[in-house]
PDB file of N, CA and C in Angstrom:
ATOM      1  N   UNK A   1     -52.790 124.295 151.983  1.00  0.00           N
ATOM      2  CA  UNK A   1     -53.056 125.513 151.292  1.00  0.00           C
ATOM      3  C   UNK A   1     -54.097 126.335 152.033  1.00  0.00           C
ATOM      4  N   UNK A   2     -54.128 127.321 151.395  1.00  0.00           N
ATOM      5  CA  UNK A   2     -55.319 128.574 152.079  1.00  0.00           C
ATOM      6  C   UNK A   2     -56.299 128.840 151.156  1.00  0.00           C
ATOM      7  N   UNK A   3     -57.694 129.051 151.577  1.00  0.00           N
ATOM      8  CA  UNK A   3     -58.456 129.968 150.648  1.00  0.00           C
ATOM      9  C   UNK A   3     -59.062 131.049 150.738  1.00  0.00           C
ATOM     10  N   UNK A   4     -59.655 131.279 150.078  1.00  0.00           N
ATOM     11  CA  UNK A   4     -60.230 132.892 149.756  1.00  0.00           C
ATOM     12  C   UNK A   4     -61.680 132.724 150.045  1.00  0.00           C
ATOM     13  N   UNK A   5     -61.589 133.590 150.556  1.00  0.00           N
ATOM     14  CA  UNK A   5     -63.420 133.518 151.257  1.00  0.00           C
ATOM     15  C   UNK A   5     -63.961 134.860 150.867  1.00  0.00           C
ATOM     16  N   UNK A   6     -65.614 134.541 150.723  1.00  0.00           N
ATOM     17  CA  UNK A   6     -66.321 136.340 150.519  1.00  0.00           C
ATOM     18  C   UNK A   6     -66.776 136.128 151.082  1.00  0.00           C
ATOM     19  N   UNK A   7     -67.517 137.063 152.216  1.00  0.00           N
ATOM     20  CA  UNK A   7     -68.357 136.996 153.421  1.00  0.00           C
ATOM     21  C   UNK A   7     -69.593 137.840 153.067  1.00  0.00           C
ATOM     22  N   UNK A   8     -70.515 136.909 152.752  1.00  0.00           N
ATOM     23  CA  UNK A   8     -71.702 137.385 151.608  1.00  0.00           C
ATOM     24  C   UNK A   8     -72.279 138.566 152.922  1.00  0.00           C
ATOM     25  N   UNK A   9     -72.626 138.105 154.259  1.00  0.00           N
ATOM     26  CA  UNK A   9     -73.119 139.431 155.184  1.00  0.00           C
ATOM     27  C   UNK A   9     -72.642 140.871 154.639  1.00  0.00           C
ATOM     28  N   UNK A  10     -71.077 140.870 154.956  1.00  0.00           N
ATOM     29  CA  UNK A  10     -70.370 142.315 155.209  1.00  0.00           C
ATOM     30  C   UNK A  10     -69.556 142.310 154.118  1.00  0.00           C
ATOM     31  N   UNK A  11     -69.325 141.604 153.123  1.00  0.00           N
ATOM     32  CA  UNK A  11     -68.619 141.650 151.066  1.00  0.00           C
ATOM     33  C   UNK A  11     -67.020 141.906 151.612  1.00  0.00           C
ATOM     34  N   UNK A  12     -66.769 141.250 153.089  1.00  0.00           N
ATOM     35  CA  UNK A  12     -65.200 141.207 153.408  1.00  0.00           C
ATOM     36  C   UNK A  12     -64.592 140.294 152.703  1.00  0.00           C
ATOM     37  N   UNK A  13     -63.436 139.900 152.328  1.00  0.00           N
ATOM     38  CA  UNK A  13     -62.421 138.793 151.299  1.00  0.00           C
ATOM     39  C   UNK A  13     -61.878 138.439 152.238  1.00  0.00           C
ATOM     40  N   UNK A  14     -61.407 137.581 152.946  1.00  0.00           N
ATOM     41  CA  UNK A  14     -59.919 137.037 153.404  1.00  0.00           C
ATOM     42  C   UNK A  14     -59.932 135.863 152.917  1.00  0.00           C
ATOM     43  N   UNK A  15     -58.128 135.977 153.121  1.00  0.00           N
ATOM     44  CA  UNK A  15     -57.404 134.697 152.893  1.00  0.00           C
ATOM     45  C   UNK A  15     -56.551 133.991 153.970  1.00  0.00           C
ATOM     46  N   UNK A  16     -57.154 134.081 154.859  1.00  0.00           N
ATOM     47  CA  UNK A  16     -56.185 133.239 156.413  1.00  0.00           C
ATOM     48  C   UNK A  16     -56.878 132.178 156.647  1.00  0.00           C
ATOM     49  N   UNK A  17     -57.865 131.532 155.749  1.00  0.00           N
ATOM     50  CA  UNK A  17     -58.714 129.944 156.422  1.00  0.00           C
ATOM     51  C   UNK A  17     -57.804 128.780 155.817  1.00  0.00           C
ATOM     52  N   UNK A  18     -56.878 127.988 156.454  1.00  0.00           N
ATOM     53  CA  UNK A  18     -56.197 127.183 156.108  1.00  0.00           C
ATOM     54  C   UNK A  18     -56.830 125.859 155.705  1.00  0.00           C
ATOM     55  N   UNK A  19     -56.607 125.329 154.625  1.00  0.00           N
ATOM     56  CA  UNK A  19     -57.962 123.916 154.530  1.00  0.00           C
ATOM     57  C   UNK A  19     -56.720 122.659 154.490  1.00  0.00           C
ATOM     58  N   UNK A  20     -57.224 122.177 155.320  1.00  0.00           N
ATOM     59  CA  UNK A  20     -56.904 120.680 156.161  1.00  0.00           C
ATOM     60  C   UNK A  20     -56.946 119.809 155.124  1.00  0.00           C
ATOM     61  N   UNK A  21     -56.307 118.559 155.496  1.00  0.00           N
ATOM     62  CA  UNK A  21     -55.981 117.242 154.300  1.00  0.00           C
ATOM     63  C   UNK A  21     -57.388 116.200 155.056  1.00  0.00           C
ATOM     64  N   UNK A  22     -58.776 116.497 154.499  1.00  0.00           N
ATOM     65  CA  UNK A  22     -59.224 115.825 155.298  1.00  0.00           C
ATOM     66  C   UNK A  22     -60.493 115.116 153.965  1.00  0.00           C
ATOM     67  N   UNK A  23     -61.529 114.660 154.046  1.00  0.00           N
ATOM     68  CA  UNK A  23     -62.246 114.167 152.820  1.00  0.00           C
ATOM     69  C   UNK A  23     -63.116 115.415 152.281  1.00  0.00           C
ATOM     70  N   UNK A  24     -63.197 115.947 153.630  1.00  0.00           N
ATOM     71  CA  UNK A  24     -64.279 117.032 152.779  1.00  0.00           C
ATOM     72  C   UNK A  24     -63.328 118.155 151.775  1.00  0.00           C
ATOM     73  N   UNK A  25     -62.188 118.466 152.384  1.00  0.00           N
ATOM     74  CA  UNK A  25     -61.176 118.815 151.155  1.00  0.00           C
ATOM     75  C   UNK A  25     -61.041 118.750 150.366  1.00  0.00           C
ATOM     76  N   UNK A  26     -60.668 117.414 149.772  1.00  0.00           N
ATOM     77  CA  UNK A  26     -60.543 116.847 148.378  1.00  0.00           C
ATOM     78  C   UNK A  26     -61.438 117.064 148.287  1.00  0.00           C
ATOM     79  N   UNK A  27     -63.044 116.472 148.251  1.00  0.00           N
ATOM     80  CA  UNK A  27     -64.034 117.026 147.295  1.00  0.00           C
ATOM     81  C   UNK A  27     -64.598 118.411 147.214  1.00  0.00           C
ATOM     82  N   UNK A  28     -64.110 119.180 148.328  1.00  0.00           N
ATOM     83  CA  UNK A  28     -63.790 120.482 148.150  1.00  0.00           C
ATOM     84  C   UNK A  28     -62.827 121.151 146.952  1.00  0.00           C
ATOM     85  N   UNK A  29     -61.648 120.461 146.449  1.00  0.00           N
ATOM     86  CA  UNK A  29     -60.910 121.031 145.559  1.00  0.00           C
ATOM     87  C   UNK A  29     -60.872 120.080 144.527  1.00  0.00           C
ATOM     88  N   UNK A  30     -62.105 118.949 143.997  1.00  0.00           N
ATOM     89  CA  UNK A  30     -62.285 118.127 143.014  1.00  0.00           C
ATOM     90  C   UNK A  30     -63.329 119.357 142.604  1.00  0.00           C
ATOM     91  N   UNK A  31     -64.517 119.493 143.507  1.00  0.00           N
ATOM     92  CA  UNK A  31     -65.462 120.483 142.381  1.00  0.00           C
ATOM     93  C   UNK A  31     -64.821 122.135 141.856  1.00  0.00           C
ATOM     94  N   UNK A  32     -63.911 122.539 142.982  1.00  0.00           N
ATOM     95  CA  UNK A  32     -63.704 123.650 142.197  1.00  0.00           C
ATOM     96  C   UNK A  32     -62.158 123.261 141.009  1.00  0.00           C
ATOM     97  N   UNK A  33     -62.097 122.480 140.985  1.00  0.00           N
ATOM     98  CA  UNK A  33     -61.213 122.326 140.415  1.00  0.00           C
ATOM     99  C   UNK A  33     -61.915 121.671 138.731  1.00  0.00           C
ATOM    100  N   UNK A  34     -63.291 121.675 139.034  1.00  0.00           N
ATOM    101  CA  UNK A  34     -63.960 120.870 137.564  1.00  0.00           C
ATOM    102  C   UNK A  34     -64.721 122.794 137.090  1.00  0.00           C
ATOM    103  N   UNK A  35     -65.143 123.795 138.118  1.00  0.00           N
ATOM    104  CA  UNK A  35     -65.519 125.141 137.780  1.00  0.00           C
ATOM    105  C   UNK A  35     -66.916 125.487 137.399  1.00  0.00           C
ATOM    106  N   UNK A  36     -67.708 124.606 138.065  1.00  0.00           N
ATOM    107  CA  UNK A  36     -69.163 124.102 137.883  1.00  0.00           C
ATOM    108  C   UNK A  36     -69.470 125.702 138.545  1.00  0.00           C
ATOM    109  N   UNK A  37     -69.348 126.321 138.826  1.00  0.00           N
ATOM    110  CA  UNK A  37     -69.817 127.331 139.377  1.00  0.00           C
ATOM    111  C   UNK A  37     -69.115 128.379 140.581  1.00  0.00           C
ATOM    112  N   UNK A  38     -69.698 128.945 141.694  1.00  0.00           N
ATOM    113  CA  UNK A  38     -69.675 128.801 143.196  1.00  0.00           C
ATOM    114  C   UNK A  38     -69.649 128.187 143.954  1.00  0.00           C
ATOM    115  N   UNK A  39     -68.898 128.013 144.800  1.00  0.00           N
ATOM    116  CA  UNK A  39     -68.830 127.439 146.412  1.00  0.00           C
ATOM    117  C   UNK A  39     -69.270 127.807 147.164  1.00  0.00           C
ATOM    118  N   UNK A  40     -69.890 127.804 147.693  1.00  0.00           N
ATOM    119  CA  UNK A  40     -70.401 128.407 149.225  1.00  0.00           C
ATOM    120  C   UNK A  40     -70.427 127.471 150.466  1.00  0.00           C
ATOM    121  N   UNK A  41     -69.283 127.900 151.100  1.00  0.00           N
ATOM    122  CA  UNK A  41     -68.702 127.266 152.578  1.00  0.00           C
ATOM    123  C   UNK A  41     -69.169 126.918 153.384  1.00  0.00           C
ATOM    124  N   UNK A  42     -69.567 126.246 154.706  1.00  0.00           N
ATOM    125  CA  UNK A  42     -69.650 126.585 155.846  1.00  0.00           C
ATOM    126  C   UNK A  42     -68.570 126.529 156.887  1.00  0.00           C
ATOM    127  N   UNK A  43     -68.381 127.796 157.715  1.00  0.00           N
ATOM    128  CA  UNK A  43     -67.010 127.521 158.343  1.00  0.00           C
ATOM    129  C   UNK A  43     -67.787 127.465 159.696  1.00  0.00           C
ATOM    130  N   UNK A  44     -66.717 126.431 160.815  1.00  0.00           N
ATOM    131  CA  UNK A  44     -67.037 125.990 161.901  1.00  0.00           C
ATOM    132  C   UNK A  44     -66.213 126.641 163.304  1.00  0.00           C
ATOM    133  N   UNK A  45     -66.425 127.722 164.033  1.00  0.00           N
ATOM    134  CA  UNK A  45     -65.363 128.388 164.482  1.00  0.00           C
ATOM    135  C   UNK A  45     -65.796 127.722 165.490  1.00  0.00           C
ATOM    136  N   UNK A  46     -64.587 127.324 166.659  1.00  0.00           N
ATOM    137  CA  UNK A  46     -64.816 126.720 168.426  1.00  0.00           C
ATOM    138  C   UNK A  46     -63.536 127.162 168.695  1.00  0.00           C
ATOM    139  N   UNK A  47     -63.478 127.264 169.898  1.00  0.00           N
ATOM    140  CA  UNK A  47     -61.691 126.974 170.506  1.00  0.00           C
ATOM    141  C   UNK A  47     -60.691 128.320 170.174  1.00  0.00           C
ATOM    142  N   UNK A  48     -61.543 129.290 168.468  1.00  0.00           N
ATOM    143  CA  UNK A  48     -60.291 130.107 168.074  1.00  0.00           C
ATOM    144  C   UNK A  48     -59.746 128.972 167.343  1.00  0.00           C
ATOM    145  N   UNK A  49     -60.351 128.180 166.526  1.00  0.00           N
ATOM    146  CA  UNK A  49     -60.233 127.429 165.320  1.00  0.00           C
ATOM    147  C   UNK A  49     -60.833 127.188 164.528  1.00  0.00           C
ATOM    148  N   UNK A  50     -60.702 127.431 163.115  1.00  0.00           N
ATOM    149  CA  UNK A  50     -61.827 127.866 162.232  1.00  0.00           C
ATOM    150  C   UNK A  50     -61.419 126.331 161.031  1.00  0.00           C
ATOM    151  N   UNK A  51     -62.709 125.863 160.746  1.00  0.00           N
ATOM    152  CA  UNK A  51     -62.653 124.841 159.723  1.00  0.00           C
ATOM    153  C   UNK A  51     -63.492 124.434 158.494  1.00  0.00           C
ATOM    154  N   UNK A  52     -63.373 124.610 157.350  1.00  0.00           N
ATOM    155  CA  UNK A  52     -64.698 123.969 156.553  1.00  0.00           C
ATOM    156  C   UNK A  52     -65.073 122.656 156.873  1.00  0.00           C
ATOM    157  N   UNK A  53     -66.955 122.738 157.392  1.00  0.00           N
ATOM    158  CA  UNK A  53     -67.153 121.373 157.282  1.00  0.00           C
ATOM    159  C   UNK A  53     -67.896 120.998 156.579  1.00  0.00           C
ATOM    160  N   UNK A  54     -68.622 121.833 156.030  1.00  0.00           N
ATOM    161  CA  UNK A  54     -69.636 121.488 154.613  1.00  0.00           C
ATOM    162  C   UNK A  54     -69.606 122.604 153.272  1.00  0.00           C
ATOM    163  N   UNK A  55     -69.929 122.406 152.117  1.00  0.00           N
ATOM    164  CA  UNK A  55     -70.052 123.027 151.103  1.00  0.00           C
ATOM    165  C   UNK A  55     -71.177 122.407 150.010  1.00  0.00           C
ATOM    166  N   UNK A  56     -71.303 123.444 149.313  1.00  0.00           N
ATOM    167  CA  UNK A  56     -72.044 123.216 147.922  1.00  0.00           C
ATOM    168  C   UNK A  56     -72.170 124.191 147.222  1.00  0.00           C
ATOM    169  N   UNK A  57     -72.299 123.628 145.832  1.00  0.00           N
ATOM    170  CA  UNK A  57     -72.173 124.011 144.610  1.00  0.00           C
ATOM    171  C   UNK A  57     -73.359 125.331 144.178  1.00  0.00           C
ATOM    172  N   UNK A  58     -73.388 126.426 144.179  1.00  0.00           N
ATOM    173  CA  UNK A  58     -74.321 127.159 143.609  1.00  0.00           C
ATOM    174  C   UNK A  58     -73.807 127.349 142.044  1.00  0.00           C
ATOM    175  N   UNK A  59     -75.210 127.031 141.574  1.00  0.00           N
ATOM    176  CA  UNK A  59     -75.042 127.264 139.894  1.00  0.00           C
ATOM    177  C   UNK A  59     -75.350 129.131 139.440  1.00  0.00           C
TER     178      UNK A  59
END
């Protein structure tokens, strides 16, 4: 699947970051999937490949 990103700098939206079957995933889509709040990402760009590798919960 894909998600939706806000890019708190410049308040841009996209939806082209594809999220991978990997662990940080699932508990990526266990907390938003419980609605505790916000997410806030970190995406990892190298190569011209972009990936979440960390997150947390803002209340």
């Amino acid at each position: 699947g894909y998600t939706t990103l806000l890019d708190e700098d410049t308040c841009q939206i996209r939806s082209d970051l594809s999220i991978q079957d990997s662990d940080t995933a699932r508990r990526l889509r266990d907390k938003y999937e419980k609605g505790n709040g916000q997410i806030k990402v970190t995406v990892l760009k190298a190569l011209g490949e972009e990936q979440i590798m960390a997150f947390k919960v803002i209340d």
